[in-house]
Structures are given as structure tokens and as C-alpha cells.
N, C-alpha and C. Protein backbone atom coordinates (compact mmCIF):
# COMPACT_ATOMS: atom_id res chain seq x y z
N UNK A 1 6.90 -11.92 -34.22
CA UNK A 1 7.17 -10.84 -35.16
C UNK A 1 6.27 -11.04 -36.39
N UNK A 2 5.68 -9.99 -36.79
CA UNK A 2 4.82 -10.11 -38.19
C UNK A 2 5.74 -9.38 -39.26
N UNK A 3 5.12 -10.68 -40.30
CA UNK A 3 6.09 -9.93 -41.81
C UNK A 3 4.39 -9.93 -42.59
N UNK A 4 5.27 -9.13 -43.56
CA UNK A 4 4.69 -8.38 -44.68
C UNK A 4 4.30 -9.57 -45.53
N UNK A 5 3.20 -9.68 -46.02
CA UNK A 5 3.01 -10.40 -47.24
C UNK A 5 2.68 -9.74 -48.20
N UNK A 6 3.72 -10.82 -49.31
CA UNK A 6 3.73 -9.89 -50.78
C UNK A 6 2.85 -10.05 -51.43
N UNK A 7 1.78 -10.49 -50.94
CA UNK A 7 0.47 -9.60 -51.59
C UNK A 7 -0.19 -8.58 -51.47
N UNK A 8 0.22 -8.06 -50.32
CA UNK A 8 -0.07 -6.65 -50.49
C UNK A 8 0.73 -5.71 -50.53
N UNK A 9 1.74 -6.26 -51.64
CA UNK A 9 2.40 -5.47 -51.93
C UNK A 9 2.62 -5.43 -53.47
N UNK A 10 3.53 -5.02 -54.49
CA UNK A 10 4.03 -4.98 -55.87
C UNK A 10 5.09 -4.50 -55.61
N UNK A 11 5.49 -5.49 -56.77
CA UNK A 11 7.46 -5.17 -57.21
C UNK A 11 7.33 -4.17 -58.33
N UNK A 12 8.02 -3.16 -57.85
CA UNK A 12 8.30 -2.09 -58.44
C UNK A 12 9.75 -1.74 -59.22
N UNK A 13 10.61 -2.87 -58.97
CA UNK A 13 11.76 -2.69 -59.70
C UNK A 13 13.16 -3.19 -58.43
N UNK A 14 14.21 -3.25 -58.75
CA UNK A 14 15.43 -4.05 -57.81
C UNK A 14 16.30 -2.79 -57.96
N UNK A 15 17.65 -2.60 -56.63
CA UNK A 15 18.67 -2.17 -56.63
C UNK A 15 19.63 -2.79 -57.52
N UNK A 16 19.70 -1.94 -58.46
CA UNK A 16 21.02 -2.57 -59.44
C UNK A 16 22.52 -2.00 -59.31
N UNK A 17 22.73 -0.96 -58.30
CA UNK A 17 23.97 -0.68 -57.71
C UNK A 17 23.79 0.31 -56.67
N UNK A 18 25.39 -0.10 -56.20
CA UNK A 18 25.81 1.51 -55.61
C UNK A 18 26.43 2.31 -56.29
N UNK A 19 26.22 3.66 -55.41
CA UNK A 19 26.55 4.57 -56.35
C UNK A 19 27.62 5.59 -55.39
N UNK A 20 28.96 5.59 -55.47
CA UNK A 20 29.81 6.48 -54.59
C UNK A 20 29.62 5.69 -53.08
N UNK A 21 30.75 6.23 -52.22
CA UNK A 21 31.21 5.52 -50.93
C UNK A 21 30.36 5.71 -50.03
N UNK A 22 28.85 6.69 -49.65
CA UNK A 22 28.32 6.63 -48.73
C UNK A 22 26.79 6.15 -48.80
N UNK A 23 26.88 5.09 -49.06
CA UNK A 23 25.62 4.40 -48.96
C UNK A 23 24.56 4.67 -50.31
N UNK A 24 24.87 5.79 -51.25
CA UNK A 24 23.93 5.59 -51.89
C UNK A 24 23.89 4.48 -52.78
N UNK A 25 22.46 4.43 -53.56
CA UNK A 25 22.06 3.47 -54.55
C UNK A 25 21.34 3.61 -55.32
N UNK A 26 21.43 2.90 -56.55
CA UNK A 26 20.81 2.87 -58.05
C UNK A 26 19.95 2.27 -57.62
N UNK A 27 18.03 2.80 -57.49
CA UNK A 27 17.03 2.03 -57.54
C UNK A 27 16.53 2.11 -59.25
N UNK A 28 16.54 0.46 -59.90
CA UNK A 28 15.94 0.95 -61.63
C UNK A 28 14.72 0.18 -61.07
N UNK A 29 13.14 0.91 -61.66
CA UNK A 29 12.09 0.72 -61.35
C UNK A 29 11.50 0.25 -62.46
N UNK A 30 10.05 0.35 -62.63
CA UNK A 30 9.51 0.34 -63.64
C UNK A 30 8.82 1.71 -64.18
N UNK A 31 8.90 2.13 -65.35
CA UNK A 31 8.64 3.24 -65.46
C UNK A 31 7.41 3.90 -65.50
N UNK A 32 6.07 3.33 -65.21
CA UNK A 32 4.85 3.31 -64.64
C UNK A 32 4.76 3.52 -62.80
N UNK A 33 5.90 3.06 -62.55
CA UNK A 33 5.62 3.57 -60.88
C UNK A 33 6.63 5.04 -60.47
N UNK A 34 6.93 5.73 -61.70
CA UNK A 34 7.68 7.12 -61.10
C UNK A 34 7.16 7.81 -60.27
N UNK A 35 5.65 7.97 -60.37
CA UNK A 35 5.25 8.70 -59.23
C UNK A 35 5.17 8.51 -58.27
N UNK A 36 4.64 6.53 -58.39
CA UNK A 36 4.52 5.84 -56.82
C UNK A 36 5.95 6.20 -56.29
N UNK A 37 7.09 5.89 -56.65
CA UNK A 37 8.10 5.76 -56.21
C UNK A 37 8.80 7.14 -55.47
N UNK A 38 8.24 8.50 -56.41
CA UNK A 38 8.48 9.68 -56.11
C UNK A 38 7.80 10.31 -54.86
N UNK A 39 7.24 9.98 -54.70
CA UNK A 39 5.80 9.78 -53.39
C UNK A 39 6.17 9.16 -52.33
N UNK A 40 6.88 7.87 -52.34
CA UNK A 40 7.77 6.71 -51.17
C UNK A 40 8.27 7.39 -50.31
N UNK A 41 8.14 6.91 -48.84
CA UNK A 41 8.86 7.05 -47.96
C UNK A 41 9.72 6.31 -47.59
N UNK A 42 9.27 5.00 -48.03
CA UNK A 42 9.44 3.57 -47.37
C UNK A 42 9.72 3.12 -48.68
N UNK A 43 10.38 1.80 -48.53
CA UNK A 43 10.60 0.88 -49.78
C UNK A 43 11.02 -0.36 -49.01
N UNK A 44 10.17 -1.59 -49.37
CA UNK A 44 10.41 -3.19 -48.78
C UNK A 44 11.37 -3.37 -50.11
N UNK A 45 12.49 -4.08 -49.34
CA UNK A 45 13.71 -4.79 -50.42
C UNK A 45 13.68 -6.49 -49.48
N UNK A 46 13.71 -7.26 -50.97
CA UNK A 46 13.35 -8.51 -50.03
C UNK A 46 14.60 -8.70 -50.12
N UNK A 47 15.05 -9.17 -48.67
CA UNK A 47 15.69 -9.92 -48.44
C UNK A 47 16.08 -11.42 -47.66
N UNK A 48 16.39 -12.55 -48.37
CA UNK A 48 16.63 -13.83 -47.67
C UNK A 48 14.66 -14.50 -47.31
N UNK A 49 14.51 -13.72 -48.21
CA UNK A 49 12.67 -14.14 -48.90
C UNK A 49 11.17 -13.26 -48.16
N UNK A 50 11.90 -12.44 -47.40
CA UNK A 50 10.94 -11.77 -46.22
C UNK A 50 11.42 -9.77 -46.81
N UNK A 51 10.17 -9.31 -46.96
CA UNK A 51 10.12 -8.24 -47.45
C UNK A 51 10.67 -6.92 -45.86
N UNK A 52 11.79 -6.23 -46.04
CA UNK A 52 12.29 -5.34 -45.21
C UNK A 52 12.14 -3.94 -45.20
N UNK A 53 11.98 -3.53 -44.39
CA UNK A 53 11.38 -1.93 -44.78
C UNK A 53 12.45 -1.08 -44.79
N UNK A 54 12.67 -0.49 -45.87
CA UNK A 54 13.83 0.73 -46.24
C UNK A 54 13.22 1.82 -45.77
N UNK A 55 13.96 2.94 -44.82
CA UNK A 55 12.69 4.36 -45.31
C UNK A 55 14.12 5.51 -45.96
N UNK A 56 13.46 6.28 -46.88
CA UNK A 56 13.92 6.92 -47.67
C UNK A 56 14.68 8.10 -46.73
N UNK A 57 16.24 8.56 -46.92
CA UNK A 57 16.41 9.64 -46.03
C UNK A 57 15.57 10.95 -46.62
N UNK A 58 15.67 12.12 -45.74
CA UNK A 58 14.84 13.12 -46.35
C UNK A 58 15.92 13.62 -47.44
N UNK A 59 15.49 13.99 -48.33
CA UNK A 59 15.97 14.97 -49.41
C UNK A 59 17.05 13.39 -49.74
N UNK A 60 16.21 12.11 -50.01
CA UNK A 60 17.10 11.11 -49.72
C UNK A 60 16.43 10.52 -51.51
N UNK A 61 15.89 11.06 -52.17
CA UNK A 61 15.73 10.30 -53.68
C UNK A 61 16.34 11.44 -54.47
N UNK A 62 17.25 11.16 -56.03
CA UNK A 62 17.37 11.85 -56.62
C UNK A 62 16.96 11.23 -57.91
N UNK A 63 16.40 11.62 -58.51
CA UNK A 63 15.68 10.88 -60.46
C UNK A 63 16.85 11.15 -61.29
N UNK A 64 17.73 10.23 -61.81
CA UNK A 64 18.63 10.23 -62.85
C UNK A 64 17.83 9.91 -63.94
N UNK A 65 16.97 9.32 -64.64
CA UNK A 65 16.17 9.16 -65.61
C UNK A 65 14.89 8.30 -65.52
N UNK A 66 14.45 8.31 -66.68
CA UNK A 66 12.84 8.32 -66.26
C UNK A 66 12.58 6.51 -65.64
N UNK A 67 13.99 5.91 -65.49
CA UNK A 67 13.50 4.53 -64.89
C UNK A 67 14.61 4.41 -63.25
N UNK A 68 15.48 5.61 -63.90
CA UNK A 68 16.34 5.02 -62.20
C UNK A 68 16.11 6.34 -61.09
N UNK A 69 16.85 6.00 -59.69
CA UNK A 69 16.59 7.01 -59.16
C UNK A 69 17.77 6.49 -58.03
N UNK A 70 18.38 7.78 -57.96
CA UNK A 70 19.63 7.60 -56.58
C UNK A 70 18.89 7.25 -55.29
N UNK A 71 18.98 6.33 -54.52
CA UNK A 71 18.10 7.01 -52.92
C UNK A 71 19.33 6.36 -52.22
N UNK A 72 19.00 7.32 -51.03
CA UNK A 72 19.77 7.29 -49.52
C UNK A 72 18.72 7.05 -48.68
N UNK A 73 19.35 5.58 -48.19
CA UNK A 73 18.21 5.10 -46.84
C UNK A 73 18.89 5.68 -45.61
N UNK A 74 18.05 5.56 -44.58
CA UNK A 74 18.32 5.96 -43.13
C UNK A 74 19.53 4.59 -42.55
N UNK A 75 20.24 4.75 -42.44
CA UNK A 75 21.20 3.88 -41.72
C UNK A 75 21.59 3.64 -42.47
N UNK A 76 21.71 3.44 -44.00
CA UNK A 76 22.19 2.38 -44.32
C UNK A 76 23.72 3.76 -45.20
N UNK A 77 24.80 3.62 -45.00
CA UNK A 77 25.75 4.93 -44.93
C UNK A 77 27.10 4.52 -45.26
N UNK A 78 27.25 3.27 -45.51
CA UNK A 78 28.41 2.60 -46.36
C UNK A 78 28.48 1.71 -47.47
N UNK A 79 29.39 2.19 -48.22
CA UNK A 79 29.53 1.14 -49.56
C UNK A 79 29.56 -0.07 -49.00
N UNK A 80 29.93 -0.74 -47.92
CA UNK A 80 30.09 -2.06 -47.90
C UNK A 80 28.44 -2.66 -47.43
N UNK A 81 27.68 -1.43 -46.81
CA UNK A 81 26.50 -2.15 -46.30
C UNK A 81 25.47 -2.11 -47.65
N UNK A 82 26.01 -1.06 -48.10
CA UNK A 82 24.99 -0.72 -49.55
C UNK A 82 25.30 -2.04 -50.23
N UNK A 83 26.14 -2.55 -50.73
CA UNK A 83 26.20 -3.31 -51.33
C UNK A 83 25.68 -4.74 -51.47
N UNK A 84 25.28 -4.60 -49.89
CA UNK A 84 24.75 -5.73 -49.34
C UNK A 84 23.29 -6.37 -50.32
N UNK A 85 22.79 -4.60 -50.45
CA UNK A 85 21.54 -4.75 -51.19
C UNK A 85 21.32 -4.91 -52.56
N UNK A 86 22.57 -4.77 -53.17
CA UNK A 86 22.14 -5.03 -54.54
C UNK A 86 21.71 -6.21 -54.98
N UNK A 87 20.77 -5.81 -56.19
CA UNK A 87 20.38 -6.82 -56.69
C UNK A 87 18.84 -6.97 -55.73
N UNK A 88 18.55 -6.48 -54.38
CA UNK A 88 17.33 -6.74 -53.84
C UNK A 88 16.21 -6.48 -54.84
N UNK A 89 15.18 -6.87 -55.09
CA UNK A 89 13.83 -6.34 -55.32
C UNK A 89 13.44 -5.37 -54.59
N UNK A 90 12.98 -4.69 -55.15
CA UNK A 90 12.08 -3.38 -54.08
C UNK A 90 10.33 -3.65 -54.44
N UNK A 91 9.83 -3.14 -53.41
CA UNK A 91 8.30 -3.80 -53.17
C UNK A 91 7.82 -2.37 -52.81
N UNK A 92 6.74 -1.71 -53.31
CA UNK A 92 5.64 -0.67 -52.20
C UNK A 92 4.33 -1.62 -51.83
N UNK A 93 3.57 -0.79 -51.04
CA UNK A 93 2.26 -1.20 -50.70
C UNK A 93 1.04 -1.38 -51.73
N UNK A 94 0.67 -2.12 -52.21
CA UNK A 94 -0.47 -1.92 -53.03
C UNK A 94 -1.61 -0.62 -53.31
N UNK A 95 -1.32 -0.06 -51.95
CA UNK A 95 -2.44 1.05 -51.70
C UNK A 95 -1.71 1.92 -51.90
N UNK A 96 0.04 1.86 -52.14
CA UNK A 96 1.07 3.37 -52.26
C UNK A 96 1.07 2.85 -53.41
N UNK A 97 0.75 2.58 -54.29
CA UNK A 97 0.97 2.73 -55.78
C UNK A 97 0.58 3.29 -56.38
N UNK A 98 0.64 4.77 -57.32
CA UNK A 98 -0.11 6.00 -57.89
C UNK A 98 -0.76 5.30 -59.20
N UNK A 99 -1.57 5.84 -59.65
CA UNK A 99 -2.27 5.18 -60.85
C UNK A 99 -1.71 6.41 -61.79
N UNK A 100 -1.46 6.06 -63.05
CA UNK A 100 -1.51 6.85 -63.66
C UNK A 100 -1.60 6.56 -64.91
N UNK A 101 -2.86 6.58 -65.27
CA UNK A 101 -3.50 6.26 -66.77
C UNK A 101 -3.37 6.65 -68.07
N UNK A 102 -3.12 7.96 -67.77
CA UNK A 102 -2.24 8.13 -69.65
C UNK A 102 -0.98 7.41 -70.23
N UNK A 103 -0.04 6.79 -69.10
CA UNK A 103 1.09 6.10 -69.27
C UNK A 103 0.69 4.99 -69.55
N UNK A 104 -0.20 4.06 -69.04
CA UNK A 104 -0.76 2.68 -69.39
C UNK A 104 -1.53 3.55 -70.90
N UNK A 105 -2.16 4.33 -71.17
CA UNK A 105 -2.71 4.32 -72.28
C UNK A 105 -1.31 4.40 -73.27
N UNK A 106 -0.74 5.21 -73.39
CA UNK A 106 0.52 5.17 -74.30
C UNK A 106 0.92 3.61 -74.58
N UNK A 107 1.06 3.06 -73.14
CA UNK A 107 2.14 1.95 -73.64
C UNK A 107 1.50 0.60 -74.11
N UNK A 108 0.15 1.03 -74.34
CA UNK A 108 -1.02 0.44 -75.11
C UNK A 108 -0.48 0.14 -76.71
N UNK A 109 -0.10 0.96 -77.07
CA UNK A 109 0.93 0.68 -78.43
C UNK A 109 1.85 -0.03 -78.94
N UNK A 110 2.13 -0.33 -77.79
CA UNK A 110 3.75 -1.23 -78.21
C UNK A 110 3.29 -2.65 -78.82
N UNK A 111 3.47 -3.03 -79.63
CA UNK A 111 3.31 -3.74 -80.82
C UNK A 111 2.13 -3.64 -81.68
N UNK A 112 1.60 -2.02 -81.85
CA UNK A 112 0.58 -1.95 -82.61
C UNK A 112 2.03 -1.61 -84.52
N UNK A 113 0.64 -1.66 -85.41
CA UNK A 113 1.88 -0.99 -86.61
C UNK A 113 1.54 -0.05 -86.82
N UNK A 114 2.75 0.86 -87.01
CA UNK A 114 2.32 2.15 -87.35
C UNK A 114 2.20 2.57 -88.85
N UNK A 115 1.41 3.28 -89.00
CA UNK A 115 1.12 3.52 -90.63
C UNK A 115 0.74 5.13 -90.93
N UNK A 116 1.61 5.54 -92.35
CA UNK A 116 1.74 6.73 -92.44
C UNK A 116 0.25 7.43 -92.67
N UNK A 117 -0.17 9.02 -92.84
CA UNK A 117 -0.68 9.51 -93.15
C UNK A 117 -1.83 8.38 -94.64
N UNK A 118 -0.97 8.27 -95.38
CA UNK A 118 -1.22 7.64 -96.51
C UNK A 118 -1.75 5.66 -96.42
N UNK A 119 -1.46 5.58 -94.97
CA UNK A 119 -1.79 4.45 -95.04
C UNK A 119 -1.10 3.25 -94.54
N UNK A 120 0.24 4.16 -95.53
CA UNK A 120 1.50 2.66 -96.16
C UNK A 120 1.76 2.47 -94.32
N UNK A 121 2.49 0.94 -94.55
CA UNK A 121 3.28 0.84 -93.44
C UNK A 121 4.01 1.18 -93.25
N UNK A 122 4.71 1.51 -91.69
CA UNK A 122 6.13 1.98 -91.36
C UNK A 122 7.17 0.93 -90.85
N UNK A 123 6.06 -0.08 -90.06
CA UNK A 123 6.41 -0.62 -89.33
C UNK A 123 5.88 -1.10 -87.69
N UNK A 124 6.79 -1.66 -86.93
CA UNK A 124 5.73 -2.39 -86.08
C UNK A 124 6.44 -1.48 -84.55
N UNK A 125 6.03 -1.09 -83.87
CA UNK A 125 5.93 -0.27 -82.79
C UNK A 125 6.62 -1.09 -81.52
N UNK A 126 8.22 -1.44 -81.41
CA UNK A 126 8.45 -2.40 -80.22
C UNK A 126 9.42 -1.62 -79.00
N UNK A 127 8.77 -0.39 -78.99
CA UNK A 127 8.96 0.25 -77.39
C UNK A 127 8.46 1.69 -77.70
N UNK A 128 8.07 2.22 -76.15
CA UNK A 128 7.18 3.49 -75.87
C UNK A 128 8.10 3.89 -75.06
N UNK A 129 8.76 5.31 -75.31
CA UNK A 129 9.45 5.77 -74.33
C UNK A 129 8.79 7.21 -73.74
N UNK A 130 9.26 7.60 -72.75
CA UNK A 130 8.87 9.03 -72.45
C UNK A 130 10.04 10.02 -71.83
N UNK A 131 10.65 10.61 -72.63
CA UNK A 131 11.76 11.25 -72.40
C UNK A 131 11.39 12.76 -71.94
N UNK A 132 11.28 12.32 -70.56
CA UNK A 132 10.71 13.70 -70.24
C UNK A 132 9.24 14.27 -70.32
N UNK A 133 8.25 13.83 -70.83
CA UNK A 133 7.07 14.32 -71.28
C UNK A 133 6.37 14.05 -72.83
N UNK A 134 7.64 13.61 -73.21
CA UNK A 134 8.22 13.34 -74.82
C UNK A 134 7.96 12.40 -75.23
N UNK A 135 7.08 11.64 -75.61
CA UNK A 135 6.27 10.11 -75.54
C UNK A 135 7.19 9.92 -77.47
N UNK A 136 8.08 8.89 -77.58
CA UNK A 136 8.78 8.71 -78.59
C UNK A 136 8.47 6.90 -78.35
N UNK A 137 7.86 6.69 -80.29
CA UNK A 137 8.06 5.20 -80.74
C UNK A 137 8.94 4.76 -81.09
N UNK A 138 9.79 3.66 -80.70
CA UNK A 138 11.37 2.94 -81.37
C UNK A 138 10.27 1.72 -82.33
N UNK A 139 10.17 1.91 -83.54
CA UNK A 139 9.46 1.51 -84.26
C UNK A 139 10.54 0.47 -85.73
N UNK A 140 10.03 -0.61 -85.52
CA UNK A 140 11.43 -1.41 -86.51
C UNK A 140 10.58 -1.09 -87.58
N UNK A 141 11.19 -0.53 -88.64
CA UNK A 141 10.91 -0.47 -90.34
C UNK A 141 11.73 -1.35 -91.12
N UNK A 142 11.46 -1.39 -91.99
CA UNK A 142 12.12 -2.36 -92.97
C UNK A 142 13.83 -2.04 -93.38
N UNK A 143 13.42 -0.48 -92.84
CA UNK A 143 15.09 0.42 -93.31
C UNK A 143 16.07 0.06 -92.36
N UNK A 144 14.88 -0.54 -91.09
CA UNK A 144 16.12 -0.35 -89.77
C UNK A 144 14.64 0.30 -88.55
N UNK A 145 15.78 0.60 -87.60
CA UNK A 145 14.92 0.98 -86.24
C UNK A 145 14.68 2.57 -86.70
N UNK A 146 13.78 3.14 -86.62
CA UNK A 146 13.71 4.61 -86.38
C UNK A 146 12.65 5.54 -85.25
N UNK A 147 12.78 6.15 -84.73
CA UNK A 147 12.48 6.78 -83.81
C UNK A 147 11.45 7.52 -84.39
N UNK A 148 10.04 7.67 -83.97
CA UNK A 148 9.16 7.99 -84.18
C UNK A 148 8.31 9.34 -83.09
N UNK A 149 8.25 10.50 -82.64
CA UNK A 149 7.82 11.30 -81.81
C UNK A 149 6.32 11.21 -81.90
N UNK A 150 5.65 10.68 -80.92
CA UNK A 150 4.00 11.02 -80.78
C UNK A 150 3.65 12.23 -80.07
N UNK A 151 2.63 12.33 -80.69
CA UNK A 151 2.04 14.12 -80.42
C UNK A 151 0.31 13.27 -81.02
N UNK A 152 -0.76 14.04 -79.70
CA UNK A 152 -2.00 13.27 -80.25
C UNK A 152 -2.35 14.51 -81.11
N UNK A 153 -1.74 15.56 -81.65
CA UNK A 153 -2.10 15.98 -82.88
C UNK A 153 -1.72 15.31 -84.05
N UNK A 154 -0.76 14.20 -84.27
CA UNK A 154 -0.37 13.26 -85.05
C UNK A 154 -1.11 12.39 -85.52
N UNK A 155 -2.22 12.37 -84.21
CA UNK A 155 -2.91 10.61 -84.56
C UNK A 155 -4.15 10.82 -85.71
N UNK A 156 -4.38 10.00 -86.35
CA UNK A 156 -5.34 10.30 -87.68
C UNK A 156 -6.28 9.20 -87.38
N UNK A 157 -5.79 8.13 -86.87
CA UNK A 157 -6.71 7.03 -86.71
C UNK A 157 -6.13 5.85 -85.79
N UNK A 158 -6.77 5.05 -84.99
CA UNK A 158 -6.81 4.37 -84.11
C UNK A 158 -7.82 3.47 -84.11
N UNK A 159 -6.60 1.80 -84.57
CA UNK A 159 -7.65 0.79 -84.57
C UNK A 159 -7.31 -0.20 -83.62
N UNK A 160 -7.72 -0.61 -82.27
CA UNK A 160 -7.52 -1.32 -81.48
C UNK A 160 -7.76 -2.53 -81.88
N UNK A 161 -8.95 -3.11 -82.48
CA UNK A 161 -8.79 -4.21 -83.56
C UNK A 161 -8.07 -4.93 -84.07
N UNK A 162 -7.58 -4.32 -84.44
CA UNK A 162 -6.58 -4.21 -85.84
C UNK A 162 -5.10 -4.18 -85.29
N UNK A 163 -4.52 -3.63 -84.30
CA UNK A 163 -4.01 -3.00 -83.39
C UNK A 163 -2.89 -2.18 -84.46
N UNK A 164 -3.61 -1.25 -85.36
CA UNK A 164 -3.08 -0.20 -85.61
C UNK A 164 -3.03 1.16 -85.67
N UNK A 165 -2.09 1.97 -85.43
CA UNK A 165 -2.48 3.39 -85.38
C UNK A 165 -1.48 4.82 -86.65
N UNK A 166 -2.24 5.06 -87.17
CA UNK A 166 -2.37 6.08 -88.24
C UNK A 166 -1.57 7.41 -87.61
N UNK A 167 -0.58 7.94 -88.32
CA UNK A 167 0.16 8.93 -87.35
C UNK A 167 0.69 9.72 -88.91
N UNK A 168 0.11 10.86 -88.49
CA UNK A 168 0.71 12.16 -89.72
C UNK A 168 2.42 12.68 -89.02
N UNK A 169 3.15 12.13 -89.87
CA UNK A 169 4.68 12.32 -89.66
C UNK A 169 4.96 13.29 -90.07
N UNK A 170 6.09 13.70 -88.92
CA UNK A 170 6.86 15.50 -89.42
C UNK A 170 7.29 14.79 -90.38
N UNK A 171 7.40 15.90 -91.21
CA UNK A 171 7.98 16.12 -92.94
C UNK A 171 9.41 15.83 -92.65
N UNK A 172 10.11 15.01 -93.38
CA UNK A 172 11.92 14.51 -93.28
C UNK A 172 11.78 13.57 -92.47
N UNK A 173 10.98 12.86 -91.96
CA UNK A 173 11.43 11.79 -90.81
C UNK A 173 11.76 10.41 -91.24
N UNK A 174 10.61 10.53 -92.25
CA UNK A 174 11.30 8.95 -93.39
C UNK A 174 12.37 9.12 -93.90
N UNK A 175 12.80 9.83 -94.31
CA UNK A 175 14.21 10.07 -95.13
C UNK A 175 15.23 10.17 -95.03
């Protein structure tokens, strides 16, 4: 019998539950492989150290948010077998992995500082989210955490250097 080696493959994220009595499950991924994952037919969950091939039922993924996703495998049709899997790693193929480069460019930020129109600091940039299309900085300020919305009509300047970036803020957001 031939197994899979996990090098040609990537971990894309683990089953962190079930979800209701017939087999479904919470896959949380990484949020750079939504498309790979949206694209999947198949999904290797290692188990007992040897990568296993899941295949997705049809109309068998549902996206609860931009990191989890319900799926229903083929056979697998009870809470007690589902459960079996939690906690697995999930693996795709190296070659099923979608690229998608504006998301690596965004999350290029996360620990740059952000600095107002004017210069001043805001603070230091320690997560990139995308809520929907909605690319939002959780940015710690001195006041506390505040939520920051990027729009590249915002950006004024960009110093990779430096690793800071210049962002013209809606009016009321400091305040």
C-alpha cells in the first residue's frame, strides 16, 4: 500500500468539532487557504501519523466564517464516527493550493505601525482581518485596542523599511 507523503502536501488547518448528529464537522483553516479549501474535493486528515483521504460530500462544504467551514464527508454520517476526527489536521496537495496574493500582501502589515495622516503614531498593527472583503486593522494604541478599516484609498505612504504605513483615517475614529 502507498501513503502520501507530507511533503507534498500542506496543513491547512485541523477539525475542531462536530457539528449536530449526522456526521457533520467544524473544519477551522487558515485563512489564506479559503479558496484552496473552497475548491477541495478531497481533504487528507492525519490520522495515527499517515495522511487519509476525506472526499467532500457534494453540496458537502458550508463557510460559517472567513476561517471555518461545515463539511460533510462521504461515509463518514455519525456523531460517534465524526468525532473520531476531531482534533485531526487536515492536509491538501501542494499543487491544490490556490495562490492568492493580495491576502499575503495585506497580511504583510501585521506588525507594521500605523501612523496618522499627520504622521503621529497610532500604534502597532497586531492582526489583519477580512470580514468579508473588509480588510480591518486590530491595531493596539496607547488608548487600548481599536479597530482600524483599510481602504487603499487610505494609504498615504508605505515604508517597508521602516515597516510603517501612513493611513488617512475616517473623521471620528480616534475619538
Amino acid at each position: 500500500m502507498e501513503t502520501i507523503p507530507k511533503s507534498d502536501c500542506q496543513k491547512i488547518g485541523f477539525i475542531r468539532k462536530t457539528h449536530g448528529v449526522h456526521g457533520e464537522l467544524v473544519l477551522e483553516y487558515e485563512q489564506e487557504f479559503e479558496e484552496s479549501v473552497a475548491e477541495a474535493e478531497r481533504f487528507f486528515l492525519e490520522i495515527d501519523g499517515l495522511l487519509v483521504p476525506f472526499f467532500a460530500a457534494e453540496e458537502g462544504l458550508r463557510f460559517r466564517s472567513a476561517k471555518t467551514v461545515l463539511v460533510t464527508f462521504d461515509w463518514v454520517n455519525t456523531e460517534k464516527y465524526a468525532r473520531r476526527l476531531v482534533g485531526s489536521p487536515v492536509y491538501l496537495f501542494n499543487h491544490e493550493i490556490v495562490d492568492e496574493p493580495e491576502e499575503a500582501a495585506i497580511s504583510q502589515f501585521l506588525h507594521f505601525c500605523l501612523l496618522d495622516e499627520n504622521g503621529k503614531k497610532v500604534g502597532k498593527i497586531s492582526a489583519v482581518d477580512d470580514y468579508s472583503g473588509n480588510i480591518v486593522f486590530t491595531v493596539d494604541a496607547e488608548d487600548g485596542e481599536i479597530l482600524v478599516p483599510f481602504n487603499e484609498d487610505f494609504l498615504m505612504k508605505l515604508d517597508e523599511k521602516q515597516k510603517t504605513i501612513q493611513l488617512r483615517l475616517p473623521e471620528g475614529l480616534m475619538e
